[in-house]
Protein backbone atom coordinates (compact mmCIF):
# COMPACT_ATOMS: atom_id res chain seq x y z
CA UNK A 1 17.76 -4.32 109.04
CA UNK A 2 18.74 -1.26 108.01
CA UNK A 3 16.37 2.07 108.03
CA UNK A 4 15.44 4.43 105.03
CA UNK A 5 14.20 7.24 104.27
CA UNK A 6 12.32 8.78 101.07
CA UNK A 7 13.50 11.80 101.90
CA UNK A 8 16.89 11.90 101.05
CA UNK A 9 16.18 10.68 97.98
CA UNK A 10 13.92 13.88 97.20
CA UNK A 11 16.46 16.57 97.99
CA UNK A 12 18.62 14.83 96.00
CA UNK A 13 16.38 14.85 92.61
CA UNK A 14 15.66 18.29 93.81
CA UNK A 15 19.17 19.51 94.17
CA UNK A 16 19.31 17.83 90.19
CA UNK A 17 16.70 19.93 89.04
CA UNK A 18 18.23 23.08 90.61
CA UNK A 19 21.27 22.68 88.46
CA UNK A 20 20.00 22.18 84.87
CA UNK A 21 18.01 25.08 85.38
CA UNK A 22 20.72 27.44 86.30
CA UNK A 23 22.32 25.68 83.18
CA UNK A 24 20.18 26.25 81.11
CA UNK A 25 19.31 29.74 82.23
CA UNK A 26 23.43 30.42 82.02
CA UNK A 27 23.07 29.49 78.27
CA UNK A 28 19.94 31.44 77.11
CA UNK A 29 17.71 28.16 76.72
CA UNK A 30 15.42 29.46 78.77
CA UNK A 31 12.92 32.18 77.69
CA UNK A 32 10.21 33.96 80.29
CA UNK A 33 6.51 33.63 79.16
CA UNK A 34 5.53 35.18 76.08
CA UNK A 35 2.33 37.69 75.99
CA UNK A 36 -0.17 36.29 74.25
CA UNK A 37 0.29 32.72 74.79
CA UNK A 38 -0.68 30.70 77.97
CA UNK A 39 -0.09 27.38 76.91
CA UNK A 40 2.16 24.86 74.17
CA UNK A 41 -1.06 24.59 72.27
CA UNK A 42 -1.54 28.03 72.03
CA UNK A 43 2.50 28.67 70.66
CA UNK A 44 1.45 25.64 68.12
CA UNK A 45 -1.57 26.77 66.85
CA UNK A 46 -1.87 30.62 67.18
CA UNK A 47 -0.54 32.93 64.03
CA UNK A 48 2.49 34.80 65.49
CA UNK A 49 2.13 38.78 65.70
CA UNK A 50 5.34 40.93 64.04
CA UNK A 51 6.33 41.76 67.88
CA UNK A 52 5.86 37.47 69.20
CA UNK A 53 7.86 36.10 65.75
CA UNK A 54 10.98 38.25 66.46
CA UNK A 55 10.99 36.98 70.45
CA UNK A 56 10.66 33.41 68.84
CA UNK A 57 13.91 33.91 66.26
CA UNK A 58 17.15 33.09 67.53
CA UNK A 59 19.24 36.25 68.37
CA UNK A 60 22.08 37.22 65.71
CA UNK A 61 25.39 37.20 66.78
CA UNK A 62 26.76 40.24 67.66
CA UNK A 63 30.35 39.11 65.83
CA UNK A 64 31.22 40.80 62.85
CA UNK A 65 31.01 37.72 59.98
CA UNK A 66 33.82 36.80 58.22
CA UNK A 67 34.30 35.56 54.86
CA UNK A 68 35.35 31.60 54.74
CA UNK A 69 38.79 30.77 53.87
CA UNK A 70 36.82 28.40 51.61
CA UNK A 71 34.61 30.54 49.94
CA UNK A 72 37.62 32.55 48.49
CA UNK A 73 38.23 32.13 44.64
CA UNK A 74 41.25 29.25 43.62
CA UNK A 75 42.23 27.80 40.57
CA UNK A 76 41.50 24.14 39.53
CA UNK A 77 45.06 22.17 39.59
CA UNK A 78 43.66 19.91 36.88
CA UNK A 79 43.86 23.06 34.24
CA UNK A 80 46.80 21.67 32.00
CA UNK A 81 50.01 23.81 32.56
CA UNK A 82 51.66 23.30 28.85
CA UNK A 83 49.42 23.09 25.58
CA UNK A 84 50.68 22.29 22.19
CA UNK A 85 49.49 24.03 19.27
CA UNK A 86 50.15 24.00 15.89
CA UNK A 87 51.26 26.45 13.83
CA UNK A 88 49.04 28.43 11.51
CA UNK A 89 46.16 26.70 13.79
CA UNK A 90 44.03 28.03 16.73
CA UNK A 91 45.40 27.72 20.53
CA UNK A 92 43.90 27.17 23.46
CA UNK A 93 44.61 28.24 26.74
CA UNK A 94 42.08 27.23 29.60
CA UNK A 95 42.33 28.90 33.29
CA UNK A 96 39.14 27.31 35.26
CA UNK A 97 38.39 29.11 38.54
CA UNK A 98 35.83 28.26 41.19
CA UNK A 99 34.12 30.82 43.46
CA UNK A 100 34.78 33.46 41.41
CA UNK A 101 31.89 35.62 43.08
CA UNK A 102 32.50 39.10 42.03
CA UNK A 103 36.34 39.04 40.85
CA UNK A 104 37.59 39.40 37.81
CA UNK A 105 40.15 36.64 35.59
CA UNK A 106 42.67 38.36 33.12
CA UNK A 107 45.57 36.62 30.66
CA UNK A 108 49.19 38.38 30.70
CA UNK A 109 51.91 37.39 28.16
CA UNK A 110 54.83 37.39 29.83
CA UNK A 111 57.09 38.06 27.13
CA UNK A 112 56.57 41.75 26.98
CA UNK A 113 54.60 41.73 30.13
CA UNK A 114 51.33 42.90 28.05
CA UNK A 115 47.66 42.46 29.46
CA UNK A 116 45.78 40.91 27.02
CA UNK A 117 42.10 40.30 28.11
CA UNK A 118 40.60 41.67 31.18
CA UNK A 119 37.25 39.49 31.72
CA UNK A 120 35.44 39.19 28.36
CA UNK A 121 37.17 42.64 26.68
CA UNK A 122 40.23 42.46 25.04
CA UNK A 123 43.02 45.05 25.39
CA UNK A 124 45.62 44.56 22.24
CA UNK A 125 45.22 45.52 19.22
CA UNK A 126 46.38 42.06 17.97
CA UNK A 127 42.36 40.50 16.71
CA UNK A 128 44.25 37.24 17.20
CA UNK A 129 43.48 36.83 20.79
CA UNK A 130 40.09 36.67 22.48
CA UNK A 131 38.94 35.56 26.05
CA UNK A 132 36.09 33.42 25.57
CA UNK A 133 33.59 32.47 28.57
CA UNK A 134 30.19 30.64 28.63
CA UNK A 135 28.15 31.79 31.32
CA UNK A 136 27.29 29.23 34.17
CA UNK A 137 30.54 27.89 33.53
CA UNK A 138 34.50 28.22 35.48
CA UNK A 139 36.66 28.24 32.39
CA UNK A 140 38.18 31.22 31.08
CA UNK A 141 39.99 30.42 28.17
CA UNK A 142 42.29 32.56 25.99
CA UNK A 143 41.90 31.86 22.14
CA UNK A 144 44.93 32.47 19.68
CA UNK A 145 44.09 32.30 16.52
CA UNK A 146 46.64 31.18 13.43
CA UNK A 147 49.08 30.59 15.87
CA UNK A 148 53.00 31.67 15.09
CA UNK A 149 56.14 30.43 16.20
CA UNK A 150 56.52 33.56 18.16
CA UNK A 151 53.55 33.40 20.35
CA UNK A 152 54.93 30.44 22.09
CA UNK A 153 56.13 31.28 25.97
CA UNK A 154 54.63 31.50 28.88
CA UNK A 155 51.00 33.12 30.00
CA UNK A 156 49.47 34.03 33.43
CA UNK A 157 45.85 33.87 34.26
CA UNK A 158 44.94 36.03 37.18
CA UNK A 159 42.25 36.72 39.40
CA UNK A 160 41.73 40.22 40.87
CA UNK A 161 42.08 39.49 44.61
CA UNK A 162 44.34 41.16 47.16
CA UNK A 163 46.45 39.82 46.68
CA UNK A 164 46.96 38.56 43.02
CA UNK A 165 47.05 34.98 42.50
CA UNK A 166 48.29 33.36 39.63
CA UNK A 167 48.38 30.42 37.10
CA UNK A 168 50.91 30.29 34.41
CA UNK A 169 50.11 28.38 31.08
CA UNK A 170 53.16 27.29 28.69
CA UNK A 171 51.96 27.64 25.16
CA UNK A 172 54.66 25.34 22.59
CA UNK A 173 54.19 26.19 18.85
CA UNK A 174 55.24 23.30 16.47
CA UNK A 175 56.54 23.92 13.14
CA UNK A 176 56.07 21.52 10.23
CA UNK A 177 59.43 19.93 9.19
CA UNK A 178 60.24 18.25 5.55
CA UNK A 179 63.27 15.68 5.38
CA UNK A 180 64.73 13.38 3.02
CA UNK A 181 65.80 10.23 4.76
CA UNK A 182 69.64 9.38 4.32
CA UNK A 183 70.71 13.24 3.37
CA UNK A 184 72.88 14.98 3.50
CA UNK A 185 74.61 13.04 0.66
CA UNK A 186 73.47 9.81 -0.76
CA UNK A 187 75.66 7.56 -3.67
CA UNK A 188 74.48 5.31 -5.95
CA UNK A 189 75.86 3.48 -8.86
CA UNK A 190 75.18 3.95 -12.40
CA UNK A 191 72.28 2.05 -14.01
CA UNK A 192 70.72 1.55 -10.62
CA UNK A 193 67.13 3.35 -9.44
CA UNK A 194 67.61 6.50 -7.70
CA UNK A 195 64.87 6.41 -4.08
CA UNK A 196 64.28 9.22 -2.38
CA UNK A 197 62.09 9.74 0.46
CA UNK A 198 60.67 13.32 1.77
CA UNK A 199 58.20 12.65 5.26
CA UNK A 200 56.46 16.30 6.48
CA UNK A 201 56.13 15.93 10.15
CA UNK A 202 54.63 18.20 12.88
CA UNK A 203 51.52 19.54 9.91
CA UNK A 204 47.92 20.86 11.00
CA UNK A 205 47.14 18.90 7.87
CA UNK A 206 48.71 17.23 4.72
CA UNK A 207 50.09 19.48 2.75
CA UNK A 208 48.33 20.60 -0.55
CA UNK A 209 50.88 20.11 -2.81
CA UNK A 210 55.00 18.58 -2.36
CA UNK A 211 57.30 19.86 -5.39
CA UNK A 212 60.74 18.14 -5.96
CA UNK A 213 63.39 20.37 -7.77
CA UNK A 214 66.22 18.80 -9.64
CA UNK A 215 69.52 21.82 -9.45
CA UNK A 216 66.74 24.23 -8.49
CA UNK A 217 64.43 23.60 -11.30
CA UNK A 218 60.90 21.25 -11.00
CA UNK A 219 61.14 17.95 -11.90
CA UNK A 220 59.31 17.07 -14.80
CA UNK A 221 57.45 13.70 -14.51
CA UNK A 222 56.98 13.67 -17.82
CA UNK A 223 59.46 14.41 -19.64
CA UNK A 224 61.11 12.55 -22.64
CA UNK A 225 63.85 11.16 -20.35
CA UNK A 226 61.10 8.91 -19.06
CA UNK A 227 62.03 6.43 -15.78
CA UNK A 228 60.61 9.56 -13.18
CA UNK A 229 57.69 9.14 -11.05
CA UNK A 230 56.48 10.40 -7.33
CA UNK A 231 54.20 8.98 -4.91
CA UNK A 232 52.67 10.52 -2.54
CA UNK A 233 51.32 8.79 0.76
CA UNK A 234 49.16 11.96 3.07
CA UNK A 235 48.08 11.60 6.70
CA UNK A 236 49.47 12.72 10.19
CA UNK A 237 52.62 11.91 8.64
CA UNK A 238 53.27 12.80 4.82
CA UNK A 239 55.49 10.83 2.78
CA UNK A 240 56.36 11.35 -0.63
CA UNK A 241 59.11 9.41 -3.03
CA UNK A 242 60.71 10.48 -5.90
CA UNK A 243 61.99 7.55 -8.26
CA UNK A 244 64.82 7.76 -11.11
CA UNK A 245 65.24 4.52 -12.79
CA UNK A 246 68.68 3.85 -14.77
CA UNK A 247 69.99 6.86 -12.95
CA UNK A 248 72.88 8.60 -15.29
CA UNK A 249 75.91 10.84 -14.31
CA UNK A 250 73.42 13.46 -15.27
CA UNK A 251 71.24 13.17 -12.92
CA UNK A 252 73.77 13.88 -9.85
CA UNK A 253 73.40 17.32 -8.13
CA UNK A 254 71.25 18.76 -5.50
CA UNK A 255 67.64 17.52 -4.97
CA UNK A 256 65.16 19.40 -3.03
CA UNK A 257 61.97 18.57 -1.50
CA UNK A 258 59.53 21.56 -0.79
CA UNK A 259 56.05 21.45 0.76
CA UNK A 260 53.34 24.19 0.86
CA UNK A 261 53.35 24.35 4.83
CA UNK A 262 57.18 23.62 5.40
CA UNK A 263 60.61 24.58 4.72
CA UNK A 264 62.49 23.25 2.10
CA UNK A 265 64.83 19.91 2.63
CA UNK A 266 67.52 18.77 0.25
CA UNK A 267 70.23 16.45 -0.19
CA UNK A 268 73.28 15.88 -2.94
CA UNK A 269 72.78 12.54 -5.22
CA UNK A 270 76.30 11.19 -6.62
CA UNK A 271 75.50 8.78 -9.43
CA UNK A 272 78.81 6.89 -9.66
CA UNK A 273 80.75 5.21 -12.59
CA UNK A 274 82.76 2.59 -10.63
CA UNK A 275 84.22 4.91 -8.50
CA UNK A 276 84.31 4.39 -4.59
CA UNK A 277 82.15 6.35 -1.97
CA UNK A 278 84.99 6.83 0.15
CA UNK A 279 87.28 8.92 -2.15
CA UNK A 280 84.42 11.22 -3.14
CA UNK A 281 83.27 12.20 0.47
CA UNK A 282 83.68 16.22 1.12
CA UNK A 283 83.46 17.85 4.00
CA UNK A 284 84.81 18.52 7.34
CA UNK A 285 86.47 14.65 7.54
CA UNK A 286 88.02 14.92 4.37
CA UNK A 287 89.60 18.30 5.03
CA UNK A 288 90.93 16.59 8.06
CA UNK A 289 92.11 13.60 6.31
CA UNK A 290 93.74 16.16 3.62
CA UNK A 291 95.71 18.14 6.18
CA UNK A 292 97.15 14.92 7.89
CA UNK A 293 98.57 13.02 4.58
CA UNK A 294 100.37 17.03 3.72
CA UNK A 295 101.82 17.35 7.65
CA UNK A 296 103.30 13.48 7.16
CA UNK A 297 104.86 14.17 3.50
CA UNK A 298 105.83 17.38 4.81
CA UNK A 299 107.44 15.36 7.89
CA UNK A 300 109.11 13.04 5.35
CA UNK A 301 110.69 15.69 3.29
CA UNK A 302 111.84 17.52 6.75
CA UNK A 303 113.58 13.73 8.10
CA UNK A 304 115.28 13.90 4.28
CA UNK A 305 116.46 17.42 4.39
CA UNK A 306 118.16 16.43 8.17
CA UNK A 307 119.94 13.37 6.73
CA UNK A 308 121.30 15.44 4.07
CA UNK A 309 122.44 18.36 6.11
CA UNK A 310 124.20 15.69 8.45
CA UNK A 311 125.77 13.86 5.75
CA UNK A 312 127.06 17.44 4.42
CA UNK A 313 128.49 18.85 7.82
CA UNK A 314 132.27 17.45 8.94
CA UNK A 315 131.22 15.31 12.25
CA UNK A 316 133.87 17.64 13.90
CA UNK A 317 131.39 20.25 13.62
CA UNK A 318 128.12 18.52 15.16
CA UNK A 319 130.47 17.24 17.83
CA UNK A 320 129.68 19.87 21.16
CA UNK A 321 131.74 22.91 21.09
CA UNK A 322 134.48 22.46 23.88
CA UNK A 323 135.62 24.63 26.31
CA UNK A 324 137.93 27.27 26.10
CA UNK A 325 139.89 25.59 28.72
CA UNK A 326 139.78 22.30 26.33
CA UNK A 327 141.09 24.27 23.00
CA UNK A 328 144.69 23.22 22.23
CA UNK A 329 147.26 26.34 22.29
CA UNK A 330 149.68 26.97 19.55
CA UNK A 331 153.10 26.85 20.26
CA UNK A 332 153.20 30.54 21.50
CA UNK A 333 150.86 30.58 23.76
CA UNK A 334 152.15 27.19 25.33
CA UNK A 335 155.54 28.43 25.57
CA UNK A 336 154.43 31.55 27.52
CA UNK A 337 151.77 29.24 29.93
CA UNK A 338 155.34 27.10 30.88
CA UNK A 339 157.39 30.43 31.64
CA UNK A 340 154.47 31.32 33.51
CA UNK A 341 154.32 28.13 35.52
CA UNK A 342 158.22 28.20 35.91
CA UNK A 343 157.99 32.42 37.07
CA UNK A 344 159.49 33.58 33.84
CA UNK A 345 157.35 36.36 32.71
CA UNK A 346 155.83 35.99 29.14
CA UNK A 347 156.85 38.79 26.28
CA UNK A 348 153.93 41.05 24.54
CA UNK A 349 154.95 38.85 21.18
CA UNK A 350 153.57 35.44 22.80
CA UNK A 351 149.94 37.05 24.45
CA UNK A 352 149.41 38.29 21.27
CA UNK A 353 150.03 36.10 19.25
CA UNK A 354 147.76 33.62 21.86
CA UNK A 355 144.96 35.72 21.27
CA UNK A 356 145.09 35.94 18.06
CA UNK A 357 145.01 32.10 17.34
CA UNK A 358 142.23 32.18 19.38
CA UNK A 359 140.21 33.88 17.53
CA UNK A 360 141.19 32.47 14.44
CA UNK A 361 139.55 29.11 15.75
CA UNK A 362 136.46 30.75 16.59
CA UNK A 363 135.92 32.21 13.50
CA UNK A 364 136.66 29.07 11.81
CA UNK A 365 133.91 27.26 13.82
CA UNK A 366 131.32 29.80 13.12
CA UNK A 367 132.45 29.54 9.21
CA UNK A 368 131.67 25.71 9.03
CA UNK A 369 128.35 26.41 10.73
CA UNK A 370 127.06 28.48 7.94
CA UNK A 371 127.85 25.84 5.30
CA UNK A 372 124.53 24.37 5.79
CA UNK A 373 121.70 26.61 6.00
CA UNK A 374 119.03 23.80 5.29
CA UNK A 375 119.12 23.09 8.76
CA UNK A 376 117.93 26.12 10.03
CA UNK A 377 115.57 26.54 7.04
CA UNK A 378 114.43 22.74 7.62
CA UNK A 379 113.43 24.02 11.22
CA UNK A 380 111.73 27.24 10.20
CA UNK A 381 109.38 25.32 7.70
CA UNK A 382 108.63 22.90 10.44
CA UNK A 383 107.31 25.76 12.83
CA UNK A 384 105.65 27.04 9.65
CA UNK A 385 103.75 23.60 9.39
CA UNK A 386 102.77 23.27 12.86
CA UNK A 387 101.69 26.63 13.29
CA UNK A 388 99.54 26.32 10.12
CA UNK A 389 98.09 22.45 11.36
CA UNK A 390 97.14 23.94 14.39
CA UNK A 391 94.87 26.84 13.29
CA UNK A 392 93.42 24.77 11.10
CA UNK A 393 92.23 22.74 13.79
């Protein structure tokens, strides 16, 4: 049976205890005694003198602090990048930042690179724009009032930290638009009801009033003509017809439709009197279709013009010119090339009178040549053509 001893066991727990002290100590847990107080319930229920409280605190470390990377100002991502405005109406741009502390937010246009707000103050002369911010609040927003198409672009809200950092805002400006459905040109037959239909898109609001002008003048609705009414349908969309019963060839021409907060749209009426749609279109197609039917009568009269020159010119001459080698030599000049060929020697009477038969043949081939001068006028008035067809394209 084996012996033991409560001794080991004691130097162990002891050898313990020695080491989470000198832990302890090591990591400033432990404190000496402090004056005035001799037990727990004395440090529990005793007030604490100036001189006890501050050997109570925890010491301050002796590191410099440092700013958190999170405490630093930064822009909300869910600030919308592109706004819409319409024109003539008020714009808004927002720029929310968090932990602003004691920076400051400013709006640039970029366009001309011009600082328009710096915290609440404004710095352009332009009363149009004003930063506006609510205190206990992270928005900064920039406020353009009666917007115009040339305010839209891009804008930068920044916040005065070193460095600069930046969110850009795309401001669009929409324009009300007027059109007349089917434009630019519309046909209708004679007797029928003339329908046309103006819609205003893209408006802060219906318009007040939509005029239609007949060849620049107003329509009058009631005149002694009779047949003419509008009607006028307002909302996000305005619509407005304009209808001309037992429509007349008077009442073709240009018809305009002009709102009080949009440009003005028009379109061409042709009232016709049995006449097709096709052979009354203008424009670029027709000039086309124009230029084509003159190049293939002009091609015609070019293919005539050949056939006569061709039935005018002896086939001898629109044969190929032979060679002089080929050209049959008078009697002359033969007899001389056979003394030659036999070692006789040829007189001065037979070269020239070789020579001159020569050129008596030439200058009868370039005689027949000039009989028809059509041909070379046919092919100058062909070049003419083509050069002409091709500018025009």
């Amino acid at each position: 049976m084996p012996l033991t001893h409560p001794l080991p066991l004691c130097v162990a727990w002891l050898l313990l205890l020695v080491v989470i002290v000198m832990s302890d100590m090591t990591n400033g847990g432990v404190q000496g005694p402090i004056e005035g107080y001799n037990s727990l319930d004395d440090l529990l229920t005793t007030t604490p003198t100036p001189g006890q409280a501050a050997l109570l605190l925890p010491t301050a470390p002796t590191a410099a602090y440092t700013h958190p990377k999170w405490m630093e100002p930064y822009f909300d991502p869910s600030t919308p990048r592109n706004v819409t405005a319409l024109m003539g109406k008020s714009a808004y741009l927002s720029c929310r930042v968090r932990n602003l502390a004691n920076k400051t937010v400013s709006w640039i246009r970029h366009r001309d690179i011009h600082i328009l707000t710096v915290g609440s103050y404004t710095y352009t002369s332009d009363q149009r724009f004003q930063a506006t911010h609510h205190q206990d609040t992270e928005d900064w927003t920039l406020q353009i009032k009666w917007a115009q198409k040339r305010d839209a672009g891009m804008y930068e809200c920044q916040i005065s930290t070193q460095p600069v950092r930046s969110y850009f805002v795309r401001l669009n400006v929409v324009v009300p638009t007027a059109t007349i459905l089917g434009g630019p040109d519309l046909h209708v037959d004679k007797g029928s009801t003339i329908n046309l239909t103006c819609t205003v898109k893209f408006s802060p609001e219906p318009p007040a009033y939509i005029f239609w002008y007949h060849h620049e003048e107003v329509i009058n609705y009631d005149s002694s003509r009779g047949g003419v009414s509008v009607i006028t349908e307002k909302g996000d969309v305005t619509t407005s017809f304009l209808l001309i019963q037992n429509a007349d060839l008077a009442d073709s021409g240009k018809y305009s439709c002009a709102p009080s907060n949009a440009d003005v749209a028009s379109v061409r009426v042709h009232v016709l009197n049995g006449e097709h749609p096709e052979a009354m279109q203008t424009g670029s197609s027709g000039c086309q279709y124009n230029w084509l039917t003159i190049v293939l009568l002009l091609g015609l009269v070019l293919c005539y013009s050949s056939q006569q020159c061709s039935s005018a010119v002896p086939s001898s001459l629109t044969s190929p010119l032979p060679s002089p080698s080929q050209l049959p030599l008078p009697a002359a000049a033969a007899a001389a090339a056979a003394a030659t060929a036999t070692g006789e020697s040829a007189s001065s009477e037979s070269v020239a009178a070789a020579r001159a038969s020569s050129a008596a043949a030439t200058a009868t081939t370039t005689e027949a040549r000039k009989r028809c001068p059509a041909v070379r006028s046919c092919r100058q008035t062909a070049g003419h053509v083509l050069a002409k067809r091709s500018c025009h394209r």
